[in-house]
Protein backbone atom coordinates (compact mmCIF):
# COMPACT_ATOMS: atom_id res chain seq x y z
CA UNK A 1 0.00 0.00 0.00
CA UNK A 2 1.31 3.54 -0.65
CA UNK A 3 0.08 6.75 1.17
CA UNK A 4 0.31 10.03 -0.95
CA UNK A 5 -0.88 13.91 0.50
CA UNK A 6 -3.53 15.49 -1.56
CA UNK A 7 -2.88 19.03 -2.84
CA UNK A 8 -5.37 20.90 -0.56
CA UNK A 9 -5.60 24.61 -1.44
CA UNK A 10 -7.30 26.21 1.62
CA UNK A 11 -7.65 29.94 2.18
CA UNK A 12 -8.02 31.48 5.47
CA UNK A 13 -7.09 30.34 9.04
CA UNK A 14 -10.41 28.29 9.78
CA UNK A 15 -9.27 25.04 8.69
CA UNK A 16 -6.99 22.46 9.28
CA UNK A 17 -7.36 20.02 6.71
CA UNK A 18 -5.09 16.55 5.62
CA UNK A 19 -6.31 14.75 2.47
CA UNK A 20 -4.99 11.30 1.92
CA UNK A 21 -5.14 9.03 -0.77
CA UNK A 22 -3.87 4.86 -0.02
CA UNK A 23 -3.67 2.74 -3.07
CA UNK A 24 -2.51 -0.68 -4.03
CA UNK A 25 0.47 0.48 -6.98
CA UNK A 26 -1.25 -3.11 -9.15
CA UNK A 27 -4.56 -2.57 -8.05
CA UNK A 28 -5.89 1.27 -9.90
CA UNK A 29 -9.29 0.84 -9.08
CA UNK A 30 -11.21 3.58 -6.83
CA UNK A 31 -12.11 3.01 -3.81
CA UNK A 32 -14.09 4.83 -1.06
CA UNK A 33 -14.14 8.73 -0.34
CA UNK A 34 -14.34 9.61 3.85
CA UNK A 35 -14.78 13.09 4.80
CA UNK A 36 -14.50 13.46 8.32
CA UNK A 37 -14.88 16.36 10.18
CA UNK A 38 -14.09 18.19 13.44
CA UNK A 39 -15.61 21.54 15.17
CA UNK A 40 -13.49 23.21 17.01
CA UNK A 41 -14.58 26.93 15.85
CA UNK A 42 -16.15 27.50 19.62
CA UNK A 43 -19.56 27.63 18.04
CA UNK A 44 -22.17 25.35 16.25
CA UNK A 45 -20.78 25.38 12.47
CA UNK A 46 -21.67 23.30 9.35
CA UNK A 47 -19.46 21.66 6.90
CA UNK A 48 -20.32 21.54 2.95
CA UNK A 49 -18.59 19.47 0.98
CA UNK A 50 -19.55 19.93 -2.61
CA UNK A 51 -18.11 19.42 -6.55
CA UNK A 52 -17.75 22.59 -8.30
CA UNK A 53 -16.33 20.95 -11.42
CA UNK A 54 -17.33 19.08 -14.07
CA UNK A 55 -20.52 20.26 -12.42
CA UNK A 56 -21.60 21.72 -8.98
CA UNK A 57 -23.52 19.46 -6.37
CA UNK A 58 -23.12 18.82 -3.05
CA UNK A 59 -21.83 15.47 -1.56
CA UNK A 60 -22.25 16.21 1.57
CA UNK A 61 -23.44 18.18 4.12
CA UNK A 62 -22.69 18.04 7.91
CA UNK A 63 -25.92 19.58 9.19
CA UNK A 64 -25.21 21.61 12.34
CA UNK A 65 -22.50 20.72 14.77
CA UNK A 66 -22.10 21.72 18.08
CA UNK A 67 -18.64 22.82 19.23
CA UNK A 68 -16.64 19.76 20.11
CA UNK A 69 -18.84 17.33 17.94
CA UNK A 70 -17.85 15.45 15.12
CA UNK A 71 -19.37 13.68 11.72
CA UNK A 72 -18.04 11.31 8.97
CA UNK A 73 -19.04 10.87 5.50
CA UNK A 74 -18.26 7.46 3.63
CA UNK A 75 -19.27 6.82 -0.26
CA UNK A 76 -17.83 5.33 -3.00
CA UNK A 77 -15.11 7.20 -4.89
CA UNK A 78 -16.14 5.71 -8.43
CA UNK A 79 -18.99 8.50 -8.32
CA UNK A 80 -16.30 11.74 -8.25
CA UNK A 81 -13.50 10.61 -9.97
CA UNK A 82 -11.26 13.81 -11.07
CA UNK A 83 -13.93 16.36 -9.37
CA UNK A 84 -13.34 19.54 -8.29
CA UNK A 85 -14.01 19.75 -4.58
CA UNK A 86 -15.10 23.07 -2.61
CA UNK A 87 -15.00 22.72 1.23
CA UNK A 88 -16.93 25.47 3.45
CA UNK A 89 -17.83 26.10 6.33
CA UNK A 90 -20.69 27.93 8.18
CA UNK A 91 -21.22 29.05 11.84
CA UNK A 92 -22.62 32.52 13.27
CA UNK A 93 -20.95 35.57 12.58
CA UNK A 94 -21.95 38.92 13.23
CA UNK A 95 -25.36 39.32 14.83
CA UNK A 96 -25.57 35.74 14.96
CA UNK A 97 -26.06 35.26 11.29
CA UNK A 98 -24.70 32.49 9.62
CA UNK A 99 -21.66 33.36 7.69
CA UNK A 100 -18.48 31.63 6.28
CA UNK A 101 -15.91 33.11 8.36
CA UNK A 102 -13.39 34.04 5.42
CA UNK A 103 -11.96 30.87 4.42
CA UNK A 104 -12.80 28.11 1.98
CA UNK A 105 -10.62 25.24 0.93
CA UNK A 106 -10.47 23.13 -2.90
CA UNK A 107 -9.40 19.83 -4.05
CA UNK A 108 -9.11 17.55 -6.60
CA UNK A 109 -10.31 13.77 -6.08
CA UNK A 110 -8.08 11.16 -8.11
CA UNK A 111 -8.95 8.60 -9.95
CA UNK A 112 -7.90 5.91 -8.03
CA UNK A 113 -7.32 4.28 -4.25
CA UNK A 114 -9.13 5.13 -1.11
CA UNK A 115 -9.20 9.23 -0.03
CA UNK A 116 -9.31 10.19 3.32
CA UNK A 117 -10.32 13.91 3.92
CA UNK A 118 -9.73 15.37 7.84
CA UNK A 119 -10.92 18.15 8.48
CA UNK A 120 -11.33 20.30 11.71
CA UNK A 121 -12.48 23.97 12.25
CA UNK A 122 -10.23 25.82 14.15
CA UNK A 123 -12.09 29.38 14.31
């Protein structure tokens, strides 16, 4: 089995985020996609996870999450092979309203292996 990093391009400080694709080097077949993910923002926040390319539609979405809770996602990966991914995050901002928080991280899903997506809100 080999273990490669995923190119994660995330802007802003509310993220920490490790994707990580494991593969059998004879085996090129895809395997599953798990998006797991962590609130730490000190609020209730919501995580979408969503394909903005070849076309836009949203894989998953976290629902609310208190501070300190945690959810996983787990689906095939034959379904988004070579998507775009766009990772964001809500919680309450000013005047309580629901709000992004300035950051926003993209991906791209391979074609191949098992990917592992970690992510935990930091603010």
């Amino acid at each position: 089995m080999v273990e490669t990093e995923l190119p994660v391009d995330v802007r802003g400080d509310i993220f920490e985020i490790r994707a990580v694709r494991t593969y059998e080097p004879l085996n090129q077949q895809p395997g599953r996609l798990i998006v797991n993910y962590a609130n730490g923002s000190g609020q209730w926040s919501a995580l979408v996870f969503e394909s903005y390319y070849p076309q836009t539609s949203t894989i998953w979405d976290s629902g609310r999450l208190d501070n300190g809770q945690s959810a996983s996602h787990e689906e095939q990966l034959v379904y988004h092979i070579r998507k775009g991914i766009h990772i964001k995050r809500w919680r309450p901002g000013w005047f309580g309203i629901p709000g992004d928080g300035g950051g926003e991280a993209f991906l791209e899903l391979p074609e191949s292996g098992d990917v592992t997506v970690d992510i935990t809100s930091t603010a």
